[in-house]
Protein backbone atom coordinates (compact mmCIF):
# COMPACT_ATOMS: atom_id res chain seq x y z
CA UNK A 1 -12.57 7.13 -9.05
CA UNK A 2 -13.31 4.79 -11.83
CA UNK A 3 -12.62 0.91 -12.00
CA UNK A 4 -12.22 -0.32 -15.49
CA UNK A 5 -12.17 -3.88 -16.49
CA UNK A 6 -13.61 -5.55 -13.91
CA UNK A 7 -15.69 -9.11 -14.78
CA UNK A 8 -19.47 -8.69 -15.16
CA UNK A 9 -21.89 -10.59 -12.36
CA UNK A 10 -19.59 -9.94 -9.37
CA UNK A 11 -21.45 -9.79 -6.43
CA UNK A 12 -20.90 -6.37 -4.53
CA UNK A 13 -21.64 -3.89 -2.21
CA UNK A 14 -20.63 -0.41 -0.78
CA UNK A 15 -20.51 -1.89 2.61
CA UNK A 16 -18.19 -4.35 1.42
CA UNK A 17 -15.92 -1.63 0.13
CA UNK A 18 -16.52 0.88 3.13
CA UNK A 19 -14.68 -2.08 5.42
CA UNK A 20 -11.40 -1.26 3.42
CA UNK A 21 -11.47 2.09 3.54
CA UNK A 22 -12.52 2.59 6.91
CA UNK A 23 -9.43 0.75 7.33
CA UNK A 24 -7.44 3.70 5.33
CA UNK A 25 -9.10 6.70 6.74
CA UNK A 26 -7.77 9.65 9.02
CA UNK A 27 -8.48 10.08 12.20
CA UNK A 28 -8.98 6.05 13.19
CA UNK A 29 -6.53 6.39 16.20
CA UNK A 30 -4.24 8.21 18.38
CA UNK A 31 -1.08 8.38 16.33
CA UNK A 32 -2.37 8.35 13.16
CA UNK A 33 -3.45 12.02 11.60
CA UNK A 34 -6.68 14.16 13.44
CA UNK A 35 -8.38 14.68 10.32
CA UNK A 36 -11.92 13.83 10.24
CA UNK A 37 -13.12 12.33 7.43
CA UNK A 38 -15.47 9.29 7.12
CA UNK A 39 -14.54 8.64 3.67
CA UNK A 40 -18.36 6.93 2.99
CA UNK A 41 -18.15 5.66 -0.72
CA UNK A 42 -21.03 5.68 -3.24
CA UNK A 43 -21.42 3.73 -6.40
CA UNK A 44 -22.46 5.73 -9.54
CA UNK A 45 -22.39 3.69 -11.88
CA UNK A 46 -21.15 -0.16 -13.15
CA UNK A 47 -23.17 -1.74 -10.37
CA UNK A 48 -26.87 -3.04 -10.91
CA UNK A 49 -28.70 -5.13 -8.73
CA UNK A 50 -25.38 -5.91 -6.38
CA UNK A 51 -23.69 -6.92 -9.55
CA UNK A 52 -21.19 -5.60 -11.36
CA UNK A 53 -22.42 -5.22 -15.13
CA UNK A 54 -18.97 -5.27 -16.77
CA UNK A 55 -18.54 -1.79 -17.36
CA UNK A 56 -16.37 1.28 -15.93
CA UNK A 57 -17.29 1.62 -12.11
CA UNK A 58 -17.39 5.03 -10.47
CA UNK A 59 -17.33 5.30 -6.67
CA UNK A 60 -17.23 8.80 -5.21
CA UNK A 61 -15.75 9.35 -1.79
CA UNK A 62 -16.35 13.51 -0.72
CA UNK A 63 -13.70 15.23 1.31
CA UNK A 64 -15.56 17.34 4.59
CA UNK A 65 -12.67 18.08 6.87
CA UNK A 66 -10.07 19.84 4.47
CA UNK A 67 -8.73 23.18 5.97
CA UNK A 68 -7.27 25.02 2.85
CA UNK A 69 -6.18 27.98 5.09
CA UNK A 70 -3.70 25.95 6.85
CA UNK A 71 -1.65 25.69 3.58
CA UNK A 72 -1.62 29.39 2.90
CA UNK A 73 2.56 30.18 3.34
CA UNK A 74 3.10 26.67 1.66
CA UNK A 75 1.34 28.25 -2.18
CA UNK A 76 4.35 30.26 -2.32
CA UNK A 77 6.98 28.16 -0.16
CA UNK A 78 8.43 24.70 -1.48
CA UNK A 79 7.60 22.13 1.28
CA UNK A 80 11.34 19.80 2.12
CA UNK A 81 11.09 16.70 0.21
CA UNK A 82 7.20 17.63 -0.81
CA UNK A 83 6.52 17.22 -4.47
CA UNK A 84 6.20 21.19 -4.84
CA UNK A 85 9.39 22.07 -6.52
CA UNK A 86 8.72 19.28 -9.09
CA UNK A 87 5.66 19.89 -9.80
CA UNK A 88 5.56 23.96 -10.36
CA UNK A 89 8.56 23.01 -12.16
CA UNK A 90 7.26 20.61 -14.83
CA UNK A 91 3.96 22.07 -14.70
CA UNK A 92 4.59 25.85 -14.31
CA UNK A 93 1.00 25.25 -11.96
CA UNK A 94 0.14 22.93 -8.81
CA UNK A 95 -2.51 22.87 -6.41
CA UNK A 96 -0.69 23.47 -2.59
CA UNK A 97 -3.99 22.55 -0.44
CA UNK A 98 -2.94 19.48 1.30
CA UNK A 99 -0.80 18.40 -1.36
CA UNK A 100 -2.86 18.68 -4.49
CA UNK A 101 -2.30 15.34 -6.75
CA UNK A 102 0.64 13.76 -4.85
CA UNK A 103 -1.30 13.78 -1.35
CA UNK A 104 -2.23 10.61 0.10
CA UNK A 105 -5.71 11.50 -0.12
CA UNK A 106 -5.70 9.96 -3.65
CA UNK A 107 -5.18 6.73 -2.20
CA UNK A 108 -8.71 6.23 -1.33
CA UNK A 109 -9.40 5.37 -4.84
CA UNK A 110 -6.96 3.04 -5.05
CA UNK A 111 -8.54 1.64 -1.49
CA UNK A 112 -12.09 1.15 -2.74
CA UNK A 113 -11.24 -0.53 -6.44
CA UNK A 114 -8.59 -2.99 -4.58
CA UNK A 115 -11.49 -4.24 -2.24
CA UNK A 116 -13.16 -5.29 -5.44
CA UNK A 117 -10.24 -7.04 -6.73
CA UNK A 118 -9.57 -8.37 -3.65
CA UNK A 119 -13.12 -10.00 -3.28
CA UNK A 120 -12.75 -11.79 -6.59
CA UNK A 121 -9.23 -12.87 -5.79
CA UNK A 122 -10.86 -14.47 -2.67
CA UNK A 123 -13.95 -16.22 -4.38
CA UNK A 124 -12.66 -17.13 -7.65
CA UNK A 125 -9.21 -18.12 -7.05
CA UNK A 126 -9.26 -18.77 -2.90
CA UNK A 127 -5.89 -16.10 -2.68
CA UNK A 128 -5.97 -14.35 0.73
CA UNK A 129 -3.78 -11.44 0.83
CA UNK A 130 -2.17 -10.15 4.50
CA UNK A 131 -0.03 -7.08 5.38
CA UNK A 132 1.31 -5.41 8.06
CA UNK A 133 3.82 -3.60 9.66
CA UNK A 134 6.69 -5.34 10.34
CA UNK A 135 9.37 -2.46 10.78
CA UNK A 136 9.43 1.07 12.41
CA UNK A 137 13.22 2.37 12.90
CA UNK A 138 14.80 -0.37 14.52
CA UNK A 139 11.74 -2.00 16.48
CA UNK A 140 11.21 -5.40 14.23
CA UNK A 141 8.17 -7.63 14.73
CA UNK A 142 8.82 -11.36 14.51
CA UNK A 143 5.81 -12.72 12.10
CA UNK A 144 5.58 -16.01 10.13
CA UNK A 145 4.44 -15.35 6.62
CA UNK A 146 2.83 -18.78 6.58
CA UNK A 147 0.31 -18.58 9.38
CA UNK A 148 -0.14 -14.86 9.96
CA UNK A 149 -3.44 -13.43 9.52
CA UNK A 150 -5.64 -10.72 8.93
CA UNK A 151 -7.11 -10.72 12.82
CA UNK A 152 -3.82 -10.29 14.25
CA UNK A 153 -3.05 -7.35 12.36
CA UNK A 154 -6.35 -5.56 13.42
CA UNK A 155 -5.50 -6.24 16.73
CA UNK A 156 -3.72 -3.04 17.40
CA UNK A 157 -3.64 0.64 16.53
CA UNK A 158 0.13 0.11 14.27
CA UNK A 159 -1.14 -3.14 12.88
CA UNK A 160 1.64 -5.08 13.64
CA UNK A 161 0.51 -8.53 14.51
CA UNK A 162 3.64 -9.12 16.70
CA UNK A 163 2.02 -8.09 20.62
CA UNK A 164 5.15 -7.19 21.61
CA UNK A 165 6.59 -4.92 18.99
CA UNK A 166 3.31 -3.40 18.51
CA UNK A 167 3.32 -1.32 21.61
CA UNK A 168 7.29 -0.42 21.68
CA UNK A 169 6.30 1.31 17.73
CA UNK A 170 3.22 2.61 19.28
CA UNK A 171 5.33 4.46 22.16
CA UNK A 172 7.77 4.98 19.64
CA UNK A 173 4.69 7.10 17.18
CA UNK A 174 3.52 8.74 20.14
CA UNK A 175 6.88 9.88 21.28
CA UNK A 176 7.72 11.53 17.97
CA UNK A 177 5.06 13.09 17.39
CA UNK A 178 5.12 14.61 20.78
CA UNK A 179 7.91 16.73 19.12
CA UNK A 180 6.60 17.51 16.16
CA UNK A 181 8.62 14.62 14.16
CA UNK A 182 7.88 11.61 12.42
CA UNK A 183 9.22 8.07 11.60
CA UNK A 184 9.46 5.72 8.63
CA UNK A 185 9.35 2.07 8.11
CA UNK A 186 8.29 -1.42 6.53
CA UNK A 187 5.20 -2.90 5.62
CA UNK A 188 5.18 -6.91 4.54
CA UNK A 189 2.95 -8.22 2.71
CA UNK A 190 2.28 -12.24 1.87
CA UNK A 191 -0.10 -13.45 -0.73
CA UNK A 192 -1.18 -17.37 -0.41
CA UNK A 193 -2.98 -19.22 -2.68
CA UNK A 194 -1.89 -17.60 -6.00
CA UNK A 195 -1.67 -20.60 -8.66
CA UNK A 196 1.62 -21.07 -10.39
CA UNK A 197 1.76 -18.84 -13.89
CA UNK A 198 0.84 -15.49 -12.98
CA UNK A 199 3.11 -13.46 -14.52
CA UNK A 200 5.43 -13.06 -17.78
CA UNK A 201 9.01 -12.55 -18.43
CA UNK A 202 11.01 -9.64 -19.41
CA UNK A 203 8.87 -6.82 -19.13
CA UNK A 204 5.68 -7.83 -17.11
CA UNK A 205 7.48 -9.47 -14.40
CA UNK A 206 5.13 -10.22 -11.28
CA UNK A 207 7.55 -9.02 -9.19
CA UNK A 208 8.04 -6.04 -11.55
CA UNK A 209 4.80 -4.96 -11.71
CA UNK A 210 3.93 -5.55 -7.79
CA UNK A 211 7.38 -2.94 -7.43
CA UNK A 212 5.79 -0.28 -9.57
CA UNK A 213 2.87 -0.83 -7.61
CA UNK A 214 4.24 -0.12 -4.39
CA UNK A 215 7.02 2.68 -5.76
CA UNK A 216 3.86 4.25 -6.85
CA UNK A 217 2.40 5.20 -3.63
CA UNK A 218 2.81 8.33 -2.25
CA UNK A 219 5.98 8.16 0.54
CA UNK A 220 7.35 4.78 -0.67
CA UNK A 221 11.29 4.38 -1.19
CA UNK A 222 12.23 0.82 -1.61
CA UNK A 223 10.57 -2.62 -2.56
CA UNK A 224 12.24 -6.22 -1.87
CA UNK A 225 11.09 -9.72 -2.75
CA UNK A 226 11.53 -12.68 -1.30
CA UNK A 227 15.46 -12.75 0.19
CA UNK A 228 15.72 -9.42 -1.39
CA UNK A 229 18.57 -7.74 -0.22
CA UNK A 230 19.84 -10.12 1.96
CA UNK A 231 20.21 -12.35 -0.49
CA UNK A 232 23.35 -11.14 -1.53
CA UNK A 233 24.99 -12.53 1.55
CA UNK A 234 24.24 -15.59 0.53
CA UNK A 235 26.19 -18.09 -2.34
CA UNK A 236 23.75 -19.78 -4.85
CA UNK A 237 23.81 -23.15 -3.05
CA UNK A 238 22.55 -21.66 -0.24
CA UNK A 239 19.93 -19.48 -1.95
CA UNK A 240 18.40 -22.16 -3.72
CA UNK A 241 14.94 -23.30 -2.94
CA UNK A 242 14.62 -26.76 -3.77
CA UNK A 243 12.30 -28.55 -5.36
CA UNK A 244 9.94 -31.46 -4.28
CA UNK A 245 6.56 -33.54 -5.13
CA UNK A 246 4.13 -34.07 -1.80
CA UNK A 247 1.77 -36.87 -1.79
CA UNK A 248 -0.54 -35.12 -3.89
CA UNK A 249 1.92 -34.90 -6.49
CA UNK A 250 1.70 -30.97 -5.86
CA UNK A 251 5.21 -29.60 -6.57
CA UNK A 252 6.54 -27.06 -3.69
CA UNK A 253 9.59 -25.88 -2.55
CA UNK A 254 11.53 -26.36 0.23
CA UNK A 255 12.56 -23.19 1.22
CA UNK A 256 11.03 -20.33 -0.04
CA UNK A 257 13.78 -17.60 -0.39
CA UNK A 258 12.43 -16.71 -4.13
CA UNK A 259 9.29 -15.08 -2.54
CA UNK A 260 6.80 -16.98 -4.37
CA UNK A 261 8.01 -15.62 -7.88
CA UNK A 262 10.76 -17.39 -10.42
CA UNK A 263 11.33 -15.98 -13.97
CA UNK A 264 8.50 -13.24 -13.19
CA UNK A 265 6.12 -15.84 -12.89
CA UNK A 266 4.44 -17.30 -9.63
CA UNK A 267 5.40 -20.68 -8.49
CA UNK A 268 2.53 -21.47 -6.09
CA UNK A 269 4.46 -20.82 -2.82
CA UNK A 270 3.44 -17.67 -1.34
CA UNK A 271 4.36 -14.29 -2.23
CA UNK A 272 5.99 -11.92 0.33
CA UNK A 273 7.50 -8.67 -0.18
CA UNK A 274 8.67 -5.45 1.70
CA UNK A 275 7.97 -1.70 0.94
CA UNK A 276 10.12 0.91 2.73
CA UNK A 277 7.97 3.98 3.57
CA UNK A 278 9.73 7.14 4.68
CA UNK A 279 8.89 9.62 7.05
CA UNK A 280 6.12 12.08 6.69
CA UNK A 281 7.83 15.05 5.12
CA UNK A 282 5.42 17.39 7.19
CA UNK A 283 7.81 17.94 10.55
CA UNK A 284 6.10 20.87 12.93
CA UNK A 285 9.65 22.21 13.07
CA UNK A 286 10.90 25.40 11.25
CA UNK A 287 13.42 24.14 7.86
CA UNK A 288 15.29 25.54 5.26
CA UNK A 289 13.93 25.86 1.67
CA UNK A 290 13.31 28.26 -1.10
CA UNK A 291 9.85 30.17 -2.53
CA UNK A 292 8.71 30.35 -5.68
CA UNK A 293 11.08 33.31 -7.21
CA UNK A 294 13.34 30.88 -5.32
CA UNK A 295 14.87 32.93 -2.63
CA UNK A 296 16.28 31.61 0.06
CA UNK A 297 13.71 31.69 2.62
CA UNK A 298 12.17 28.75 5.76
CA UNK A 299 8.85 27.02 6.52
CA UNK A 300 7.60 25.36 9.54
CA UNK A 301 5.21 22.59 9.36
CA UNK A 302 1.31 22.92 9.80
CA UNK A 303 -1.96 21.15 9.24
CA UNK A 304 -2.60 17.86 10.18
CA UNK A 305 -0.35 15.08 9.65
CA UNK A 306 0.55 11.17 10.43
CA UNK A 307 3.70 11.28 12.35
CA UNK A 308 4.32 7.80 10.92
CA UNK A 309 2.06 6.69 7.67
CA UNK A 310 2.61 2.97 8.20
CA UNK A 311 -0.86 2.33 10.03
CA UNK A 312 -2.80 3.33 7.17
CA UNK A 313 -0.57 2.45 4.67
CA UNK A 314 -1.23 -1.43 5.29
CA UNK A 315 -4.57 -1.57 3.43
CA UNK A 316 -3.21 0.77 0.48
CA UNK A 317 -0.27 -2.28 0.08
CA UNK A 318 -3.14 -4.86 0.11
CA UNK A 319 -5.08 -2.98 -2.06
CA UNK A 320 -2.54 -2.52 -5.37
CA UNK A 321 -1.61 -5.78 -4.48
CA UNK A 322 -4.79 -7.42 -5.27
CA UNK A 323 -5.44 -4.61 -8.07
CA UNK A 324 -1.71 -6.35 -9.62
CA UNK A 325 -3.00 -9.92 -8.86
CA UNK A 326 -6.51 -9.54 -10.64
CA UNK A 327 -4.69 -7.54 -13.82
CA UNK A 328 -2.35 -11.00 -14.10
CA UNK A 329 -5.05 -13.68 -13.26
CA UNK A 330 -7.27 -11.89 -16.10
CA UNK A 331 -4.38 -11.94 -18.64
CA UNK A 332 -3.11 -15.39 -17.88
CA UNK A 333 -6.66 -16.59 -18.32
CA UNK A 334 -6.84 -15.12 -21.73
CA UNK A 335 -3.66 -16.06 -22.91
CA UNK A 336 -3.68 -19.35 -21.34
CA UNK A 337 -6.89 -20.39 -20.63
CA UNK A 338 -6.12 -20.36 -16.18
């Protein structure tokens, strides 16, 4: 993977990017996937000294656990809702072992450059960035966006910081994956500290940008800000968030229903948003589909799969969240001297 653009003289170290992805990787716990893979990263190049020199960084993270045998009957079978059928059909060509480029595997990269950005978010700007689960099927956590943190999350093997809901989803994981199924949900993230003026209108929206993040990930379906949907249960008086001085003559709002972001830009209340994941598509269960001279044919699930990707998806949020944060602190520095 390579990391353009980042600031020269940044203090860094593999380590410091092996926490985050050791946070991402297979295999971590019971209801996550088996795979074994310690996803160890090494810097190539960009990096001097512990310092970032201001050009391109390559990190390499090797694969040791892939089974390509197990995806034999899937090279000529379409996967359900897999990104086969697209693929061979736009491309006339695709890679079937685990998924070729729209497996989740490619999300390591995106893992190891966001702990950069993240690190500079932290020292240079004092933004701490928290996600977790906060939804699988109809178990909801109850979490406070203002005083949840990081600890909490890592308490448990779903990452949801609520106790309680934590180990109804984790019975919930186990259960469905006892028969060969798999379940979808929510991960929320909040951002504090971001200074008002990140962000642009029209095209570069904050918000925007954070929802092509997210959309981008492999098994996302939906992204919400602030009140998001719910909002529209709501009249305008009652959406409103307010505003008021403090004593420091800081200006804040009273409620914070706009999710940190007004006219694409931040206002300095914290961020929070929702991604919907879906499902793994892999089911162990034998389905309907087609082959590639597209005859009606079926196809039961194999390999090794998360029943339910939200676990490891946490730290992939955080990490394209940061990467989004550090592209808009950078630009409004240049355009506006922040």
């Amino acid at each position: 993977m390579v990391l353009d653009g980042c600031p020269p003289c940044v203090r860094i170290t593999a380590e410091e990017i092996q926490v985050e992805l050791d946070r991402r990787r297979p295999g971590q716990s019971k209801i996550v996937t088996p795979r074994q893979e310690a996803d160890q990263v090494e810097i190539l190049s960009g990096v001097f000294e512990g310092k970032t020199l201001g050009t391109p960084i390559m990190m390499w993270v090797r694969n040791k656990d892939a089974r390509p045998e197990a995806y034999a009957e899937m090279a000529v079978k379409f996967r359900p809702s897999h990104a086969d059928f697209t693929y061979e059909t736009k491309y006339g060509i695709r890679d079937p072992h685990g998924g070729g480029r729209s497996s989740a595997r490619e999300t390591v990269g995106r893992v190891a450059a966001g702990a950069i950005a993240r690190k500079i978010l932290q020292e240079s700007y004092g933004v701490e960035i928290v996600a977790y689960v906060k939804q699988i099927q109809e178990i909801i956590a109850e979490v406070s966006i203002d005083s949840v943190q990081r600890e909490a999350v890592e308490a448990n093997i779903v990452r949801c910081p609520d106790a309680a809901a934590a180990e109804s989803m984790i019975e919930r994981v186990e259960s469905i994956r006892s028969v060969g199924d798999s379940v979808g949900g929510i991960v929320e993230c909040v951002v504090r500290g971001a200074p008002v003026g990140w962000g642009s209108p029209v095209f570069d929206r904050l918000e925007a940008d954070l929802a092509k993040a997210m959309l981008s990930l492999p098994a996302c379906k939906g992204f919400d800000v602030g009140s998001g949907f719910e909002s529209v249960s709501l009249t305008g008086l009652q959406h409103n968030d307010a505003f008021r001085s403090d004593e420091e003559g800081q200006v804040r709002t009273t409620t914070n229903r706009s999710g940190g972001v007004q006219g694409g830009i931040s206002n300095g209340m914290p961020i929070y948003f929702r991604t919907v994941f879906k499902p793994t598509a892999t089911v162990m269960h034998e389905q309907e589909t087609v082959n590639q001279d597209f005859e009606n044919t079926s196809l039961k699930g194999r390999g090794r799969h998360d029943p339910c990707v939200l676990p490891r998806a946490v730290p992939i949020v955080e990490a394209m969240t940061a990467l989004v944060l550090m592209d808009h602190a950078m630009r409004d520095s240049a355009q506006c001297g922040g």
